[in-house]
N, C-alpha and C. Protein backbone atom coordinates (compact mmCIF):
# COMPACT_ATOMS: atom_id res chain seq x y z
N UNK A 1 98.04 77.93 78.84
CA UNK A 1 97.60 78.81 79.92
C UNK A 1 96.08 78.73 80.04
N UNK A 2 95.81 78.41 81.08
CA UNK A 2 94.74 78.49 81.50
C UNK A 2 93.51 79.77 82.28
N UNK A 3 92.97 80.87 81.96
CA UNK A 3 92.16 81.49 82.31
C UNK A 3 90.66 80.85 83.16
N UNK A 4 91.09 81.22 84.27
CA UNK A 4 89.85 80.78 85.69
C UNK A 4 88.59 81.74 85.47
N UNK A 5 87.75 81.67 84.80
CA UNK A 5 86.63 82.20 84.44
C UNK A 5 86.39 82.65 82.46
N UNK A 6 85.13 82.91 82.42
CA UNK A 6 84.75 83.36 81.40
C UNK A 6 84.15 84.57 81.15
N UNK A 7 83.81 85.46 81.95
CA UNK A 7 82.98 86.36 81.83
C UNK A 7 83.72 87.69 81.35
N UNK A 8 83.73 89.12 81.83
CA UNK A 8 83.84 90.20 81.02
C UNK A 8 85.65 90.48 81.63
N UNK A 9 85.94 90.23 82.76
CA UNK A 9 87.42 90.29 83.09
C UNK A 9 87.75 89.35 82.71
N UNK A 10 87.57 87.91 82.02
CA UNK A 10 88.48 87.22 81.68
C UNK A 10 89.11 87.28 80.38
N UNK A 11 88.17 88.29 79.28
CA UNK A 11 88.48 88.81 78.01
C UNK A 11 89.70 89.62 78.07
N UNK A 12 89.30 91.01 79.13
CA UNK A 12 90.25 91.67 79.63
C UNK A 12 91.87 91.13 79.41
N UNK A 13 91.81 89.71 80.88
CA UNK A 13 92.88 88.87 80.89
C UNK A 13 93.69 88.29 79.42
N UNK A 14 92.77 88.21 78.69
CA UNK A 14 93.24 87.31 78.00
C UNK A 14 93.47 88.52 76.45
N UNK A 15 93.28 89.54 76.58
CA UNK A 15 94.11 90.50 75.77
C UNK A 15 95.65 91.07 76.06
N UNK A 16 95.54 91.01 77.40
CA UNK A 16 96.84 90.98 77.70
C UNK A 16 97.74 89.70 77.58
N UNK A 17 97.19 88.84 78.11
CA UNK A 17 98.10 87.39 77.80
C UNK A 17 98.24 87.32 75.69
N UNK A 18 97.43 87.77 75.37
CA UNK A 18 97.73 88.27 73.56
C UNK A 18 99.26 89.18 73.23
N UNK A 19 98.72 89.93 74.42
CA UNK A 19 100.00 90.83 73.49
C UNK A 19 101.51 90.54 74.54
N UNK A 20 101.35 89.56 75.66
CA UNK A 20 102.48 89.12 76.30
C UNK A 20 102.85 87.82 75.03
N UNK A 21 102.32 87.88 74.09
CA UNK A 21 103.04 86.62 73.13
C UNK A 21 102.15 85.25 72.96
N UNK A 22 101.19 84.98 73.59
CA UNK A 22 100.26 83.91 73.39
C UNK A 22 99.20 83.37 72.64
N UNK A 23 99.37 82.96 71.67
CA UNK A 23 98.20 82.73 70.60
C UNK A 23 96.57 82.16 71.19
N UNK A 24 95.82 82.56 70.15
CA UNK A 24 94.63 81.91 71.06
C UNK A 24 94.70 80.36 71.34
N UNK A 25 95.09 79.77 70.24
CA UNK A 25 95.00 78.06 70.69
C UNK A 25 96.21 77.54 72.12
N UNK A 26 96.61 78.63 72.36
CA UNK A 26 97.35 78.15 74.00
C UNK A 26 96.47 78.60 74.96
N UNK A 27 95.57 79.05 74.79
CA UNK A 27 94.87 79.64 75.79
C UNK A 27 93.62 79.15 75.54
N UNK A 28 93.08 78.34 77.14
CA UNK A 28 91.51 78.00 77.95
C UNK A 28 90.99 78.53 78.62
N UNK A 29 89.67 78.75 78.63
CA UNK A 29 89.25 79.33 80.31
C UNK A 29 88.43 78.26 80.34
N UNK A 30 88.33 78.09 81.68
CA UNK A 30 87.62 76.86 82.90
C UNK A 30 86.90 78.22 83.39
N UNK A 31 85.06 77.46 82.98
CA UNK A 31 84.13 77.85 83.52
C UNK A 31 83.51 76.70 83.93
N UNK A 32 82.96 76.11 85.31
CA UNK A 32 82.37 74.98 85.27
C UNK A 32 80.80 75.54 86.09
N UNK A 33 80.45 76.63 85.88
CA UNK A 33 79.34 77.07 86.26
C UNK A 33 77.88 77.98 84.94
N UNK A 34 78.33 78.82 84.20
CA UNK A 34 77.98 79.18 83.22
C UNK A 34 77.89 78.22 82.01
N UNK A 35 76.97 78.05 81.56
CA UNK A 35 76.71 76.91 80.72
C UNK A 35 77.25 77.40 79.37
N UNK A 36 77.30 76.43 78.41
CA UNK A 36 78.06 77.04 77.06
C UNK A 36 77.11 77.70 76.40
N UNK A 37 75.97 78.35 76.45
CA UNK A 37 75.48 78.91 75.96
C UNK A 37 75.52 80.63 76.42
N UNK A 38 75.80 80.69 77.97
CA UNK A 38 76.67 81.96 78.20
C UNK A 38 78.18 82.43 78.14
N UNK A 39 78.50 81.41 77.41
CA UNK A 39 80.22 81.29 77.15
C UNK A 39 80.41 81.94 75.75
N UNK A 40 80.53 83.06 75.32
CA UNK A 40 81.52 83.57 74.62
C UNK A 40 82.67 83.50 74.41
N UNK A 41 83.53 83.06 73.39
CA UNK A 41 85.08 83.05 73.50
C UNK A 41 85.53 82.91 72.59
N UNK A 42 86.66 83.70 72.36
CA UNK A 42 87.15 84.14 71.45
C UNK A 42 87.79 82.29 70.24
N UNK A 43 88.05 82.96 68.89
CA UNK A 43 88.19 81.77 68.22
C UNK A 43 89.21 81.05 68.46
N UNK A 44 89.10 79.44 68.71
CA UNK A 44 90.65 78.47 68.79
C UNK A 44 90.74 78.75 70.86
N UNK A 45 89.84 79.38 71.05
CA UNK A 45 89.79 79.13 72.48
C UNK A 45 89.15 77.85 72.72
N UNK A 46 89.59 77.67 73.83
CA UNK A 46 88.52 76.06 74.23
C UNK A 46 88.14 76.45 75.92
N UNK A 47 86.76 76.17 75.69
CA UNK A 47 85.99 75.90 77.11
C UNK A 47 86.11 74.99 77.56
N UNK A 48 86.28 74.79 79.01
CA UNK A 48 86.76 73.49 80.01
C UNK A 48 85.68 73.79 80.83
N UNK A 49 84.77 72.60 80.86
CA UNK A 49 83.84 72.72 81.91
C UNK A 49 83.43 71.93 82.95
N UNK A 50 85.14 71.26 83.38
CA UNK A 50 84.90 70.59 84.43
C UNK A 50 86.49 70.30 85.30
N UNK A 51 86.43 70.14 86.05
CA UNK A 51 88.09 69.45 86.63
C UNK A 51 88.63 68.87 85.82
N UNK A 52 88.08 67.12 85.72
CA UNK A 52 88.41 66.74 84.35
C UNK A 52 88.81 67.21 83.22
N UNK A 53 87.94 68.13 82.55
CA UNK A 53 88.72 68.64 81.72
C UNK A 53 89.67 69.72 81.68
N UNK A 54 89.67 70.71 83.14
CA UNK A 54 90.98 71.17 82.67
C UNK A 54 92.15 70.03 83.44
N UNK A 55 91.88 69.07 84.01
CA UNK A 55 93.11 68.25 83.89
C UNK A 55 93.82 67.38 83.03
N UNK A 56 92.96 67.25 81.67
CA UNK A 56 93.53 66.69 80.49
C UNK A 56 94.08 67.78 79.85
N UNK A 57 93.78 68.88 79.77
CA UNK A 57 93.82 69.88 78.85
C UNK A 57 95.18 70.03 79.51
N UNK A 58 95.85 70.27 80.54
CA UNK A 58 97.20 70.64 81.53
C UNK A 58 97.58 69.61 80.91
N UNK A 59 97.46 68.16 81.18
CA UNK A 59 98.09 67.50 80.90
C UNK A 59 98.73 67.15 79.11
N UNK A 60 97.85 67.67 78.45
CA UNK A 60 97.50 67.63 76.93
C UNK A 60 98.88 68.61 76.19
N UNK A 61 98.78 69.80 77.45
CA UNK A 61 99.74 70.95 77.16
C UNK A 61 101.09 70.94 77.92
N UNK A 62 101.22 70.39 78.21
CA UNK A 62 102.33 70.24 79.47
C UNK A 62 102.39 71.53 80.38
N UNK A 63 101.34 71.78 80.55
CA UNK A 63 101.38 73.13 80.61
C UNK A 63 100.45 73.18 81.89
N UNK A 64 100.44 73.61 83.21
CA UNK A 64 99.71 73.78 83.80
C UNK A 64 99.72 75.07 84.90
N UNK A 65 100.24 76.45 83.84
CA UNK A 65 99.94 77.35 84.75
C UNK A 65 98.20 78.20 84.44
N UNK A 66 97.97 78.71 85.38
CA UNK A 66 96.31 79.81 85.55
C UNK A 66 96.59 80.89 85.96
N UNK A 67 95.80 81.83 85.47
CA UNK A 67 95.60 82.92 85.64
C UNK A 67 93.87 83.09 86.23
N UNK A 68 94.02 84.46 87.17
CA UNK A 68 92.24 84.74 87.15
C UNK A 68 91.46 85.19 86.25
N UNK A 69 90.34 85.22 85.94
CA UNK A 69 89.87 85.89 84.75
C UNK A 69 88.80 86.16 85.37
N UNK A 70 88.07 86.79 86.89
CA UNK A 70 87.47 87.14 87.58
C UNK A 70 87.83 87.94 88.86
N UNK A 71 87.43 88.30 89.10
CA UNK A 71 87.35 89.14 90.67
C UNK A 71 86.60 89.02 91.90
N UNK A 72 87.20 89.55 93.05
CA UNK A 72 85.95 89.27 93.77
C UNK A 72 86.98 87.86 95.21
N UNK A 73 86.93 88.13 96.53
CA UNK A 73 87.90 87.46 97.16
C UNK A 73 87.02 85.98 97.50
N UNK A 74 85.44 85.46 97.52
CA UNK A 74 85.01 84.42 97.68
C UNK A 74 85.57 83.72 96.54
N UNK A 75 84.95 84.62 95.33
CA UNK A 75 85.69 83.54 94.18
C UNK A 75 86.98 83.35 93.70
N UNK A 76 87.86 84.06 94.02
CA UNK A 76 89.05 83.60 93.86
C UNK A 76 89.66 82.35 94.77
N UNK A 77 89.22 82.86 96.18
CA UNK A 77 89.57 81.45 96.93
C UNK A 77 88.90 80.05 96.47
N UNK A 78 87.25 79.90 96.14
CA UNK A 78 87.30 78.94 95.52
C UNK A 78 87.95 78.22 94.51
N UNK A 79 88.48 79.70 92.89
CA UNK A 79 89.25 78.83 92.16
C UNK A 79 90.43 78.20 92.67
N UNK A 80 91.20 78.79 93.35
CA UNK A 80 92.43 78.71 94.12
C UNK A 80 92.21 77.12 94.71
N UNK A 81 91.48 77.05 95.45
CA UNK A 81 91.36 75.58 96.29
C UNK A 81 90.75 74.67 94.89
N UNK A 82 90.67 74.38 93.84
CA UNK A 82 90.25 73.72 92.78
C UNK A 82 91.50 73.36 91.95
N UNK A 83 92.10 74.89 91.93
CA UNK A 83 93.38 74.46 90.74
C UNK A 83 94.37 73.82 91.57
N UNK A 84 94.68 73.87 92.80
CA UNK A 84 95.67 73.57 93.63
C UNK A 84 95.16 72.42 93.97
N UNK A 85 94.39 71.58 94.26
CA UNK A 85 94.22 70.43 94.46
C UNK A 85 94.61 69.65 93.19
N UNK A 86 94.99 70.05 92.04
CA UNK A 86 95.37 69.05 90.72
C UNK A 86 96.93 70.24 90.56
N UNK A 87 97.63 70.41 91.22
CA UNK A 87 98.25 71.22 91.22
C UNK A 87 98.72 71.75 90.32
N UNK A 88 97.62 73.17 89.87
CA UNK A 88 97.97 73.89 88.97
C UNK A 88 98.71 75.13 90.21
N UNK A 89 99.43 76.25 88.81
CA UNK A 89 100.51 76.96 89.06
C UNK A 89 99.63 78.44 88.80
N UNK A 90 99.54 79.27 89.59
CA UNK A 90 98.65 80.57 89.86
C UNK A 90 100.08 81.51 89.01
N UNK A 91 99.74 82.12 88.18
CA UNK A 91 100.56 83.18 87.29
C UNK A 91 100.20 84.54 87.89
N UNK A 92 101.06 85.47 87.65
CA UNK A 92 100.74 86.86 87.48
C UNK A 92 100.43 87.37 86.32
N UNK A 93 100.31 88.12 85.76
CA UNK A 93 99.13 89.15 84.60
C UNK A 93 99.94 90.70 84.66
N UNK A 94 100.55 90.86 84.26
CA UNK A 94 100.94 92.30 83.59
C UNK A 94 100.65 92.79 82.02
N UNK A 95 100.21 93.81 82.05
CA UNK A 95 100.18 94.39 80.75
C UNK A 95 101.15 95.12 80.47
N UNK A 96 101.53 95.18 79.38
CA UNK A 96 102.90 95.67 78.69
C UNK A 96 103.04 97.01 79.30
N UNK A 97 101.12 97.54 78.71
CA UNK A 97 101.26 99.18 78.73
C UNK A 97 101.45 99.65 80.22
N UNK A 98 101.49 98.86 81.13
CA UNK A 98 101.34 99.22 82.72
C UNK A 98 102.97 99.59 83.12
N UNK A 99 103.09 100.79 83.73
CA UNK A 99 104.25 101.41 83.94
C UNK A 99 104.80 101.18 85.29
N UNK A 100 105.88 100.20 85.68
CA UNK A 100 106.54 99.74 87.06
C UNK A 100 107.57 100.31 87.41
N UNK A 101 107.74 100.85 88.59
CA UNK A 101 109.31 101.41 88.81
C UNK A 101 110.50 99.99 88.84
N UNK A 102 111.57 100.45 89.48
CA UNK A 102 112.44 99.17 89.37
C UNK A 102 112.64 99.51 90.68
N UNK A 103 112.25 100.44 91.19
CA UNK A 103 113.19 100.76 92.61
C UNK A 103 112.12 99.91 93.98
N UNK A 104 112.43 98.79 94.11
CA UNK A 104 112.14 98.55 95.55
C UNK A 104 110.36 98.25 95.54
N UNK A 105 110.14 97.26 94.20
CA UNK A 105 109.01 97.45 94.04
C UNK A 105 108.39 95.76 94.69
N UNK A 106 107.55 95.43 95.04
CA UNK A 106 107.30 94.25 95.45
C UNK A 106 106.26 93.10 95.15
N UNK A 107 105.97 92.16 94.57
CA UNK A 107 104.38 92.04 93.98
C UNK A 107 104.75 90.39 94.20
N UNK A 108 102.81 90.44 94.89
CA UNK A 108 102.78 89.45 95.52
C UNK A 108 102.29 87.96 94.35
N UNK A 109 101.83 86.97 94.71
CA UNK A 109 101.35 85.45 93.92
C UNK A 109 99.75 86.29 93.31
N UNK A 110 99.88 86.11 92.37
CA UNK A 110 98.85 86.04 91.34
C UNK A 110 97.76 87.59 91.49
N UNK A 111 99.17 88.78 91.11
CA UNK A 111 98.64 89.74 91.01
C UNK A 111 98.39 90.27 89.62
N UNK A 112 97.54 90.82 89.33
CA UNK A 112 97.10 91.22 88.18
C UNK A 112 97.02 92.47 87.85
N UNK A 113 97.95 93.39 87.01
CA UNK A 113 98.26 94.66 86.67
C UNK A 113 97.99 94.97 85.34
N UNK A 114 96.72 95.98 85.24
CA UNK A 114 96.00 95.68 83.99
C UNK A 114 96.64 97.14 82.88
N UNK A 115 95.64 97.31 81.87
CA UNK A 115 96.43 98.69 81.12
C UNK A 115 96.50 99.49 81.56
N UNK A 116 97.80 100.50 81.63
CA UNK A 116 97.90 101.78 81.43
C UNK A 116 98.08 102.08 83.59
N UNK A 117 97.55 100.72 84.09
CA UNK A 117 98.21 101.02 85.37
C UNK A 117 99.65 101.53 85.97
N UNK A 118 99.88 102.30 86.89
CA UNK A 118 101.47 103.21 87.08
C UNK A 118 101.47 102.66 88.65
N UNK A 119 102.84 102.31 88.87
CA UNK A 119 103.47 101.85 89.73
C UNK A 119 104.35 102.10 89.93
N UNK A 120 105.06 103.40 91.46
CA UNK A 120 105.88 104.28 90.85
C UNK A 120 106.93 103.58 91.36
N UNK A 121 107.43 103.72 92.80
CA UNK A 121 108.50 103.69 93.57
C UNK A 121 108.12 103.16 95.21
N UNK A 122 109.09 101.92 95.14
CA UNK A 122 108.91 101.67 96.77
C UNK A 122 107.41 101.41 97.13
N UNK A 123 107.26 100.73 96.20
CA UNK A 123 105.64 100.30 96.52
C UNK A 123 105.26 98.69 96.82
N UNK A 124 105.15 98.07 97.42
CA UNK A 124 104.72 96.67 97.95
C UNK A 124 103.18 96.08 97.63
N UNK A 125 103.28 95.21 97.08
CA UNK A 125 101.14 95.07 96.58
C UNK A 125 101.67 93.23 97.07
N UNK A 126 100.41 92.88 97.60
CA UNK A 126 100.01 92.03 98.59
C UNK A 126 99.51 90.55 97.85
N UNK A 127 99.83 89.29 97.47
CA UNK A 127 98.85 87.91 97.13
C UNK A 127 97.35 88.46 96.77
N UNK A 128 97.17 88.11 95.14
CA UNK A 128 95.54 88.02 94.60
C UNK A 128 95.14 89.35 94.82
N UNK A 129 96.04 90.20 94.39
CA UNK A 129 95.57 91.72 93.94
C UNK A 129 95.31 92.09 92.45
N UNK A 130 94.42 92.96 92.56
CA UNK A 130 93.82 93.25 91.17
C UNK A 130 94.31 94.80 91.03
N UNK A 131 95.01 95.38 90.26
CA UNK A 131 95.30 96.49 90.29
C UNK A 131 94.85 96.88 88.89
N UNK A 132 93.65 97.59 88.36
CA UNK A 132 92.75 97.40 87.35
C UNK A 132 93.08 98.81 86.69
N UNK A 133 92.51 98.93 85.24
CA UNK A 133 93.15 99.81 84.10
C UNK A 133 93.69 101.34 84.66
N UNK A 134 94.51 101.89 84.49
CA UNK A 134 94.70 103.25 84.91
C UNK A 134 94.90 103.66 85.89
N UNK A 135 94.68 102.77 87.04
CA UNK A 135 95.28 103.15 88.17
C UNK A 135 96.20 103.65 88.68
N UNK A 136 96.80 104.68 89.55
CA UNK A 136 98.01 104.72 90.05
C UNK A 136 98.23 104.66 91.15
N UNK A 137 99.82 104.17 91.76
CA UNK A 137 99.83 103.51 93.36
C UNK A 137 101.78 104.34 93.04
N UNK A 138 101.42 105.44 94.10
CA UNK A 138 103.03 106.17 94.10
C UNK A 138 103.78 106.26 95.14
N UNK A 139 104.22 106.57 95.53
CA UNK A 139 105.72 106.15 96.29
C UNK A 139 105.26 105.83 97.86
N UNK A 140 105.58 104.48 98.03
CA UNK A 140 106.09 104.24 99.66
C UNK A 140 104.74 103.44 99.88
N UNK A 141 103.59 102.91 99.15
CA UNK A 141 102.28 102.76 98.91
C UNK A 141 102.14 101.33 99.66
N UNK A 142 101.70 101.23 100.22
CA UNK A 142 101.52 99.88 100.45
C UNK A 142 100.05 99.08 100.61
N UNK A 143 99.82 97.64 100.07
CA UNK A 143 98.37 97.47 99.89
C UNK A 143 98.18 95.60 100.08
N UNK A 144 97.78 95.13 100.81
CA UNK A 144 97.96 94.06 101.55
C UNK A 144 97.44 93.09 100.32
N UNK A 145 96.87 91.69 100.72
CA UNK A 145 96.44 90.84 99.93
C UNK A 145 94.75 91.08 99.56
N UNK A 146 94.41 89.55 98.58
CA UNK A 146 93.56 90.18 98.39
C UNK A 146 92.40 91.43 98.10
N UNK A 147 93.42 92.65 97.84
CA UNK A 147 92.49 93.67 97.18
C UNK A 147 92.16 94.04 95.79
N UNK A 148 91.16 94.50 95.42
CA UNK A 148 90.98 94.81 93.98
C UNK A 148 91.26 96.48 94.07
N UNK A 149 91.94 96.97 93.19
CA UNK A 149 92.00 98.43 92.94
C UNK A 149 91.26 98.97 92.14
N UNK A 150 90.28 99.59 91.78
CA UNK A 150 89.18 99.60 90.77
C UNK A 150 89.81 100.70 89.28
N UNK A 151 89.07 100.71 88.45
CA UNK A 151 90.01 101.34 87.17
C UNK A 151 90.20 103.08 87.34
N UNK A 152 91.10 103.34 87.52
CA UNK A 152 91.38 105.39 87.83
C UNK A 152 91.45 105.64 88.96
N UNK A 153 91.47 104.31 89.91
CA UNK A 153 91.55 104.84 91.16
C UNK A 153 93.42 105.89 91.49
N UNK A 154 93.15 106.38 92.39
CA UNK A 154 94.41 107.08 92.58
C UNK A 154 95.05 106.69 94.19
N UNK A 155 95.98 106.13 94.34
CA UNK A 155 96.52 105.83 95.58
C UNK A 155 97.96 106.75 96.22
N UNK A 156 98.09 107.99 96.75
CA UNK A 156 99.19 108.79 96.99
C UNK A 156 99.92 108.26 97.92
N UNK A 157 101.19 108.62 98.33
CA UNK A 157 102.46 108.49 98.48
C UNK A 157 102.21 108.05 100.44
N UNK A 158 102.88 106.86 100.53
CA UNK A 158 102.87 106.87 102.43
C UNK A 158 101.47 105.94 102.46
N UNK A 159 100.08 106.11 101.44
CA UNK A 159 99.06 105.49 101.94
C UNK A 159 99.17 104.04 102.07
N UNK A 160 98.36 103.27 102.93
CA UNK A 160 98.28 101.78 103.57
C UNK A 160 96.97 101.37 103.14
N UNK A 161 97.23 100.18 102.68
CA UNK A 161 95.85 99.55 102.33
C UNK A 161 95.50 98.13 102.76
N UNK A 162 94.84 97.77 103.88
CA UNK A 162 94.83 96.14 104.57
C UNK A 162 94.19 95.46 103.32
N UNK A 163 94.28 94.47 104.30
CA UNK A 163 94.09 93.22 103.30
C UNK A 163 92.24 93.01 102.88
N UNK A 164 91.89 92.67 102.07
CA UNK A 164 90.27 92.54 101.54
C UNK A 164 89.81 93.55 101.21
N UNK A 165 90.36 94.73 100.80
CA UNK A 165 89.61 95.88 100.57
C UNK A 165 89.56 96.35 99.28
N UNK A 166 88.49 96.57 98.67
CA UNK A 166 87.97 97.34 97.44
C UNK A 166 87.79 98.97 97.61
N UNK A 167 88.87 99.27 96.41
CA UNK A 167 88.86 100.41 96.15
C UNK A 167 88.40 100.89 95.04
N UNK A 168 87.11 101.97 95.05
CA UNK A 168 86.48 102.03 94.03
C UNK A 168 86.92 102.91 92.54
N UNK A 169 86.36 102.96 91.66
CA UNK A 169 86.89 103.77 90.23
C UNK A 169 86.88 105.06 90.81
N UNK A 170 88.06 105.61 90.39
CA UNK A 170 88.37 107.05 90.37
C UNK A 170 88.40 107.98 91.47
N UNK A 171 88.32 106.62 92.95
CA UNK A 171 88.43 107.43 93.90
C UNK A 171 90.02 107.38 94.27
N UNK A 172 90.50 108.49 95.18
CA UNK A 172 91.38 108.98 95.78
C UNK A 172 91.84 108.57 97.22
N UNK A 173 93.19 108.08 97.73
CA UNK A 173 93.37 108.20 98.56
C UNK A 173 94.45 109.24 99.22
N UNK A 174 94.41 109.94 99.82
CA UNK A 174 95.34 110.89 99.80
C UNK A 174 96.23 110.08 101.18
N UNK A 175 97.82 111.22 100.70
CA UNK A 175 98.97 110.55 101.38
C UNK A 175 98.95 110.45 103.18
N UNK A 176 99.59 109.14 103.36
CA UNK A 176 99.62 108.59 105.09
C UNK A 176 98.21 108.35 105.50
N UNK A 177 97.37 107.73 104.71
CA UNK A 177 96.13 107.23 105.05
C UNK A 177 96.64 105.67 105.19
N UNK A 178 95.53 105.01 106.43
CA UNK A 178 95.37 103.89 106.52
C UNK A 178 93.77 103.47 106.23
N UNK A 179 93.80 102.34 105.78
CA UNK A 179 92.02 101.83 105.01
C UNK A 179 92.08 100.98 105.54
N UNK A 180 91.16 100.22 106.84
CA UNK A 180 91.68 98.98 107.66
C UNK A 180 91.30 97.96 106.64
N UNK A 181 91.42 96.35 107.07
CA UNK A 181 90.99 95.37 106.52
C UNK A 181 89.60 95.27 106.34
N UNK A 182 89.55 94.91 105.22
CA UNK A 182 88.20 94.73 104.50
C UNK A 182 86.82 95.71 104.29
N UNK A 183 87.90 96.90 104.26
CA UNK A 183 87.36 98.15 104.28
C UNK A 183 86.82 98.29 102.45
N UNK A 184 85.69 98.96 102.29
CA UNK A 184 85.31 99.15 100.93
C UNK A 184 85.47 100.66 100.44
N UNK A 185 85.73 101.01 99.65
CA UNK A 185 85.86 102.58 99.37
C UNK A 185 85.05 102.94 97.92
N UNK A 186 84.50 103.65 98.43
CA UNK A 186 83.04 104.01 96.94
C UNK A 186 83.83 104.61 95.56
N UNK A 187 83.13 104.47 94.51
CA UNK A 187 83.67 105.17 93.52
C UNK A 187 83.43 106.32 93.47
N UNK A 188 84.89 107.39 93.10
CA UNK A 188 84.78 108.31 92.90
C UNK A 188 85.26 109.42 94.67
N UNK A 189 85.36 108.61 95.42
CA UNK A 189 85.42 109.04 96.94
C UNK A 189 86.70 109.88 97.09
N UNK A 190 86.95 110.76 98.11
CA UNK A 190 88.24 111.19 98.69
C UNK A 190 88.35 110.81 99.92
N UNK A 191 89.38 110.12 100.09
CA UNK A 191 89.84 109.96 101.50
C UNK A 191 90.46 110.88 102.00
N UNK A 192 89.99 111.10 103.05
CA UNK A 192 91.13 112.17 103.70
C UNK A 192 91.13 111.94 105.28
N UNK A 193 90.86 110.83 105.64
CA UNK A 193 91.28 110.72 106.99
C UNK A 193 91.08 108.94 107.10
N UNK A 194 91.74 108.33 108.13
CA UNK A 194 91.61 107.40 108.15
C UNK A 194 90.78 106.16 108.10
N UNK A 195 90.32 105.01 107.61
CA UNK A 195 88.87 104.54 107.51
C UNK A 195 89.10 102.63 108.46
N UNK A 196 88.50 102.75 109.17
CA UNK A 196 88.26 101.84 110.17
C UNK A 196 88.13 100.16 109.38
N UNK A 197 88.89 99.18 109.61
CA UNK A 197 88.57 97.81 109.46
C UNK A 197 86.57 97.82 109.20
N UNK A 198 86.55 97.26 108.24
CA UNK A 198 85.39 96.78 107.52
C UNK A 198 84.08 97.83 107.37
N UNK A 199 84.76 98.98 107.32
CA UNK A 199 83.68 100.43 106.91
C UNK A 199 83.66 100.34 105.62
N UNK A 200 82.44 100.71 105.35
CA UNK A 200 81.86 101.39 103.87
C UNK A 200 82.47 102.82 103.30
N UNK A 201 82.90 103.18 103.17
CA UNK A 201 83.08 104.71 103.14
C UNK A 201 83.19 105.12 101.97
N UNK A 202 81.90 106.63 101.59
CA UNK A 202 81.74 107.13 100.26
C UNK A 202 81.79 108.48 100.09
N UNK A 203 81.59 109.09 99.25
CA UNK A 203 81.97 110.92 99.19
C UNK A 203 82.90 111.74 98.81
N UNK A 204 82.70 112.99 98.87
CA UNK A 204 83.98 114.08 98.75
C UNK A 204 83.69 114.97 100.12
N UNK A 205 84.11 114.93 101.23
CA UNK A 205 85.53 113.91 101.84
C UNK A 205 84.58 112.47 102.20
N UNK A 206 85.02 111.87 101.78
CA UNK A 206 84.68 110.23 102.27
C UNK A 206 84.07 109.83 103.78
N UNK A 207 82.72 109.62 104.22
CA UNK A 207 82.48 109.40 105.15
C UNK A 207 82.13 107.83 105.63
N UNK A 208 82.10 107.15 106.19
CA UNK A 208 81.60 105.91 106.55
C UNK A 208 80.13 105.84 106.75
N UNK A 209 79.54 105.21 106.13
CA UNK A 209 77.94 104.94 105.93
C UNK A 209 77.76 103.67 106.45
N UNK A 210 78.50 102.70 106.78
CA UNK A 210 77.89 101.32 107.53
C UNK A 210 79.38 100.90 107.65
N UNK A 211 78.81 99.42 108.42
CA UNK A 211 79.96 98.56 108.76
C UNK A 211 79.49 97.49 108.33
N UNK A 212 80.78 96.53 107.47
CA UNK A 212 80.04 95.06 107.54
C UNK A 212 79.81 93.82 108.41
């Protein structure tokens, strides 16, 4: 298994891929930007710091699925167009401790559900979502591609979430809200009314401060 970055979420990643059963010597991360002197990694890990080498290393392992070990929708599409041109296989990321309903739940290519995240009922999450520590997303929830959910955020029952949008730590969306595409939501915010395609919006109640 391969981990697509090195930095402070790819540790994250790769504690969970620990306790899903994976020893460190099955596990790489491909950094081909950070030099090995900002590369930290854990022991019997191996740094790949080029195409080349994670295409021997796939090939070495017979093994050629990835995971993200970063955030952020520019850089994911770059890794994405890198591993797929040597056609590597984009994984999903669950943590054990993360709590999923069974009822009618939906999850898209290479979503990532970190600790202690809750996922209740009848909830749909979208391609290259990050649904990050503690979060919760409850009944009828829906949240398009590409979004990151930030850690404690709270998502209530009926709310809609388009596609590209960051939702910040510990903010709130309250129920039958829509957050248009590529809408950003501050940490710590309450939503309580609807927030327009590509608004900023921060506060208790959440107001829109710019557009991008």
């Amino acid at each position: 298994m391969v981990i697509a970055g090195s930095q402070g979420h790819a540790h994250e990643v790769f504690e969970i891929l620990k306790l899903n059963g994976f020893k460190n010597e099955d596990i790489a991360f491909f950094d081909d930007v950070n030099s090995i002197q900002n590369v930290q990694l854990p022991d019997l890990c191996k740094h790949l710091k080029s195409i080349n080498e994670l295409t021997s290393w796939m090939n070495s392992t017979n093994d050629n699925s990835y995971v993200y070990g970063l955030g952020g929708l520019n850089a994911k599409v770059i890794i994405e167009n890198k591993f797929s041109d040597i056609g590597a296989l984009l994984k999903q990321v669950i943590a054990p401790s993360s709590i999923i309903g069974e009822d009618k739940i939906t999850l898209g290519i290479g979503i990532q559900i970190m600790s202690q995240a809750c996922i209740t009922t009848h909830v749909t999450i979208g391609d290259h979502c990050l649904i990050n520590a503690g979060s919760r997303l409850l009944h009828d929830v829906v949240i398009g591609n590409n979004c990151d959910i930030a850690p404690a955020a709270l998502i209530l029952g009926r709310a809609t979430i388009g596609n590209n949008c960051f939702i910040g730590a510990s903010a709130t969306i309250l129920p039958d809200i829509t957050i248009g595409d590529n809408a950003t939501i501050g940490a710590g915010a309450v939503v309580t009314e609807n927030i327009p395609a590509n608004a900023v919006a921060v506060g208790v109640p959440a107001r829109v401060i710019k557009y991008k």
